[in-house]
C-alpha atoms as a PDB file:
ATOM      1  CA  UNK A   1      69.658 197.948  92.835  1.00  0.00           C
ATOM      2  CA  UNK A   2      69.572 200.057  96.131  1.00  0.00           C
ATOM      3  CA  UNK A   3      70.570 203.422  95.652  1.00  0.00           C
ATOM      4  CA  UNK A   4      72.339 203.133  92.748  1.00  0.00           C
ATOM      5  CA  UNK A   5      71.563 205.056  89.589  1.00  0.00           C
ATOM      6  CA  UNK A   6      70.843 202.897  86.261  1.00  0.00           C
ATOM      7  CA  UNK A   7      73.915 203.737  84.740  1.00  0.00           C
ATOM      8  CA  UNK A   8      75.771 201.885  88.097  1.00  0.00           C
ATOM      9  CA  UNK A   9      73.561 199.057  88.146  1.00  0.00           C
ATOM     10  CA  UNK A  10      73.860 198.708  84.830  1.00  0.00           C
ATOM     11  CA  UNK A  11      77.934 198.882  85.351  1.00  0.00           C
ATOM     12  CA  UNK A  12      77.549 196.490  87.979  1.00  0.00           C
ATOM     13  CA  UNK A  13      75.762 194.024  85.751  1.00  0.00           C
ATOM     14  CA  UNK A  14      78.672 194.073  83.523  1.00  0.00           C
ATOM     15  CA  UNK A  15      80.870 193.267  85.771  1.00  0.00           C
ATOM     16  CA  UNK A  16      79.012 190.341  87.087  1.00  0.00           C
ATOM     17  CA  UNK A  17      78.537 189.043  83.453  1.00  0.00           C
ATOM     18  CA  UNK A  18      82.154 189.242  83.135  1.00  0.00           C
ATOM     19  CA  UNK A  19      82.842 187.282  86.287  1.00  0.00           C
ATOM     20  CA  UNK A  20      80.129 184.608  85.045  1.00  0.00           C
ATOM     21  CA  UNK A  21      81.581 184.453  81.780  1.00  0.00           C
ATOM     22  CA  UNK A  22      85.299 183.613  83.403  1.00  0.00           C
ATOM     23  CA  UNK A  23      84.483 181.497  85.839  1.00  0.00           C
ATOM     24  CA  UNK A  24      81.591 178.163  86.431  1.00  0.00           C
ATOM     25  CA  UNK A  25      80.526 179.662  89.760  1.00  0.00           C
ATOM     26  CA  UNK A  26      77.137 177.531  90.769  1.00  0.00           C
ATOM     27  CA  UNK A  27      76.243 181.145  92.543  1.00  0.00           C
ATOM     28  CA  UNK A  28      77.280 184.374  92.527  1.00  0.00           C
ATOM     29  CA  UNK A  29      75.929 187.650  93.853  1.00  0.00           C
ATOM     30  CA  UNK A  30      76.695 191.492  94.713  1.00  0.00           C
ATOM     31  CA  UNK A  31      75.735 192.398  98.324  1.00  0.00           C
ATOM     32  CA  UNK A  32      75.527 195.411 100.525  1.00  0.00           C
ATOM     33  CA  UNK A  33      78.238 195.895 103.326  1.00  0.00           C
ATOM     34  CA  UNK A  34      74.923 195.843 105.373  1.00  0.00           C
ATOM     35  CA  UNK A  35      73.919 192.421 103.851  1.00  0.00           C
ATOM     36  CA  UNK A  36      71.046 193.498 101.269  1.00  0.00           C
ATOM     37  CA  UNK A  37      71.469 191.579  98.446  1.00  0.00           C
ATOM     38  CA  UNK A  38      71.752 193.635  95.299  1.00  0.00           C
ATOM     39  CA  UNK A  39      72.090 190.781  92.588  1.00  0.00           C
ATOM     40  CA  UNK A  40      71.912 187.158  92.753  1.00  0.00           C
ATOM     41  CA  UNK A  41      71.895 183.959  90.636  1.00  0.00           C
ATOM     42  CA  UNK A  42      72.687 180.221  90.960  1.00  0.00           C
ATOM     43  CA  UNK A  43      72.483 177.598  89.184  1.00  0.00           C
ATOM     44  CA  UNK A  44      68.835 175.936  89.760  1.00  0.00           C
ATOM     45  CA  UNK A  45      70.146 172.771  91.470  1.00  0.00           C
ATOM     46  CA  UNK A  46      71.507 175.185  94.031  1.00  0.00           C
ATOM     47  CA  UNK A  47      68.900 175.023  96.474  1.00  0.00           C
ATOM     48  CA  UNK A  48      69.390 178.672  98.475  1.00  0.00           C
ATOM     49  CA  UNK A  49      67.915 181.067 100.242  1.00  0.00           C
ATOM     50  CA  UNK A  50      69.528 184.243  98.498  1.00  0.00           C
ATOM     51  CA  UNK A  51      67.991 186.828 101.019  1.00  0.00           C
ATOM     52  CA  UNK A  52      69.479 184.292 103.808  1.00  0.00           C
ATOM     53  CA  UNK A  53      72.766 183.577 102.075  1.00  0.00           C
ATOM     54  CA  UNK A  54      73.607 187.013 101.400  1.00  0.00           C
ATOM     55  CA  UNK A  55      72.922 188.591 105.268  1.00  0.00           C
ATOM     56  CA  UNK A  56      75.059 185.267 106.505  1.00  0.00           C
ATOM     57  CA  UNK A  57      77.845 186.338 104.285  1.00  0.00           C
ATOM     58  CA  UNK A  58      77.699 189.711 105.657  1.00  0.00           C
ATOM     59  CA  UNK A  59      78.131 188.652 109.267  1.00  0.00           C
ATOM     60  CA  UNK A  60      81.423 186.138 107.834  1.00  0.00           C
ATOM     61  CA  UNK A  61      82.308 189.436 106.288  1.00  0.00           C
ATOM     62  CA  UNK A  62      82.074 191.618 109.413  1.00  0.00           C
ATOM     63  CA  UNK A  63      83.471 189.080 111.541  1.00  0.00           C
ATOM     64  CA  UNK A  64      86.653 188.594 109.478  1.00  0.00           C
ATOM     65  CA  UNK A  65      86.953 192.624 109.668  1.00  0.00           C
ATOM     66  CA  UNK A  66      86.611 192.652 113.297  1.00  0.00           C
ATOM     67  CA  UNK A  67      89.202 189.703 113.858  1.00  0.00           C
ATOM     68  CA  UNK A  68      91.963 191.426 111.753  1.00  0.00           C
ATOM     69  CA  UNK A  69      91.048 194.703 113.390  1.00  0.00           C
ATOM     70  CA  UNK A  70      91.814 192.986 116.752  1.00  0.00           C
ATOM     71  CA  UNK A  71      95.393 191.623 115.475  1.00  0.00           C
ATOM     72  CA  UNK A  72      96.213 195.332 114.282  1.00  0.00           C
ATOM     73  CA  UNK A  73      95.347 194.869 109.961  1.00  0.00           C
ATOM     74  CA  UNK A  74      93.110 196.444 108.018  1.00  0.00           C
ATOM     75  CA  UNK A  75      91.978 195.970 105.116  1.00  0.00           C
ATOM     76  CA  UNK A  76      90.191 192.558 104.834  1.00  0.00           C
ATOM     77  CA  UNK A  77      90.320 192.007 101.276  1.00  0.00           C
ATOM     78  CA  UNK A  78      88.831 188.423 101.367  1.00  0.00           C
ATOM     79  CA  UNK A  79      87.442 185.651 103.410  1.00  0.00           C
ATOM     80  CA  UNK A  80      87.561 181.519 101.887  1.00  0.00           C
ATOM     81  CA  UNK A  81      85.351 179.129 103.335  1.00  0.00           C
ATOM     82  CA  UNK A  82      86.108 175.679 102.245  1.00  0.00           C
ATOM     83  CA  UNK A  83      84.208 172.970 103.133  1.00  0.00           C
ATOM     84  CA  UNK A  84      85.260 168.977 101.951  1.00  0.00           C
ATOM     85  CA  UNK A  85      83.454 169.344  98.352  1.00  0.00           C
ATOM     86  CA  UNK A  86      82.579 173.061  98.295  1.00  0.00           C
ATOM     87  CA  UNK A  87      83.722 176.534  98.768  1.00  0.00           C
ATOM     88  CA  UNK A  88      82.259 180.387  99.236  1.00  0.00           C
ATOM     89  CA  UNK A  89      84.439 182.915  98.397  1.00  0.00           C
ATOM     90  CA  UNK A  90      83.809 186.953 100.088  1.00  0.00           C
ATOM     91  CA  UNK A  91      85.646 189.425  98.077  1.00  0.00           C
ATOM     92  CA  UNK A  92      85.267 193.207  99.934  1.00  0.00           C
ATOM     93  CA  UNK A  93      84.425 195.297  96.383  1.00  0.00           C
ATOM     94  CA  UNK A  94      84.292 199.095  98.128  1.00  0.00           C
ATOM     95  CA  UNK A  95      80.931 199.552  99.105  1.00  0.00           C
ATOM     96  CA  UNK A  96      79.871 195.649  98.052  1.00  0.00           C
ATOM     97  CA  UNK A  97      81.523 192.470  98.730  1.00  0.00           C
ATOM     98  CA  UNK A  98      81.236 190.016  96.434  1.00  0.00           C
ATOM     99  CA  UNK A  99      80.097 186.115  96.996  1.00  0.00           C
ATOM    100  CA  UNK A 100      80.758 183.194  94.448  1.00  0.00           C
ATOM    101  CA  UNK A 101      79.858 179.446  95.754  1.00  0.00           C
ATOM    102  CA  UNK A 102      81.464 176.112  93.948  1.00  0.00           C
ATOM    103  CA  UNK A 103      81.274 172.375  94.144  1.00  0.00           C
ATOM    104  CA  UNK A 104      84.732 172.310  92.282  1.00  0.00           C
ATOM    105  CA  UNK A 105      87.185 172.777  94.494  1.00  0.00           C
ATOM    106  CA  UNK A 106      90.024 172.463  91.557  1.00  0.00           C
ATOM    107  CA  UNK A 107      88.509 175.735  90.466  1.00  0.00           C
ATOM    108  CA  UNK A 108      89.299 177.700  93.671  1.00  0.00           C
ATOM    109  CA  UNK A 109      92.221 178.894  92.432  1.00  0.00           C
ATOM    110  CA  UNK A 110      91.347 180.518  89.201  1.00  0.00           C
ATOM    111  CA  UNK A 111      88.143 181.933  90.933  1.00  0.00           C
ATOM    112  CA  UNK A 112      90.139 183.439  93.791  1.00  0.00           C
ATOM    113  CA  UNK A 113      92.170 185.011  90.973  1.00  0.00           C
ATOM    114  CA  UNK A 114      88.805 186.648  88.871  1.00  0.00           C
ATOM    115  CA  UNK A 115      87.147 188.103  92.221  1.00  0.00           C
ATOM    116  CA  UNK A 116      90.836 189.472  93.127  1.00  0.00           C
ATOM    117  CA  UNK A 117      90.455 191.435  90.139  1.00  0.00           C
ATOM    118  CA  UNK A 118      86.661 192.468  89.514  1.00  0.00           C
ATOM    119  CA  UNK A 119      86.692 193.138  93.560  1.00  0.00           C
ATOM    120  CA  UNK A 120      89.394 195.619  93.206  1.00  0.00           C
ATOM    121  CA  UNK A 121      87.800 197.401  89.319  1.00  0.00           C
ATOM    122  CA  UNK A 122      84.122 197.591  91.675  1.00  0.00           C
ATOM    123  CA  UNK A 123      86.607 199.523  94.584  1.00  0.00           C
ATOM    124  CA  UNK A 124      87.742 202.211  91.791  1.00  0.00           C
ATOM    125  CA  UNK A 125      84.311 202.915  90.928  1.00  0.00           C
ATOM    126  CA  UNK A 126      82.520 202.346  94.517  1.00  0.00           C
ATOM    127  CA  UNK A 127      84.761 203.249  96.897  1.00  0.00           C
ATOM    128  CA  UNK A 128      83.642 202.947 100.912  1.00  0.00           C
ATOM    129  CA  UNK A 129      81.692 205.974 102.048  1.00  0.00           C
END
């Protein structure tokens, strides 16, 4: 992982096994604010580009910053796209955002829930710069 030591990849890691393990994401992965994808997987029916996929959810990312920015918030902890039979999910995790991808829409809910909370243990431990 991009200039992180092993220990913090290997902290990351852990917390994407724990997201994994609490949720049936069909993909999941750790990106830079600068879109750089840092870790990746999907199921293999999920046919995705994960170099393309992760610099697209940067610019949703950046975009949803610059649109709260403009209405005078901060902070953009999170950004939902949901499509008719699928959803993305953008968690902002300090210096990483998270992104978690579903066919079962039933399970937004209870996903929203896990990235609230590994989004905001990643912040603790890799705050913005």
């Amino acid at each position: 992982m991009s200039n992180l030591t092993q220990d913090e990849a290997h902290n990351l890691s852990l917390f994407l096994g724990n997201i994994t393990e609490h949720t049936e994401l069909e993909a999941l992965a750790l990106i830079t604010r600068e879109g750089l994808r840092l870790a990746f997987s999907c199921i293999p029916e999920y046919n995705v580009d994960p170099d393309l996929f992760s610099s697209l959810s940067a610019v949703v990312m950046q975009s949803g910053q610059d649109s709260i920015e403009s209405l005078g918030f901060n902070n953009l902890l999170e950004v939902v796209l949901r499509g008719g039979d699928a959803f993305i999910i953008l968690s902002s995790a300090g210096r990483f955002f998270l992104m978690g991808a579903s066919r079962k829409i039933e399970d937004l809910g209870k996903i929203v829930t896990v990235f609230r909370y590994y989004a905001q243990e990643i912040s603790k431990r890799y705050p913005m710069t």
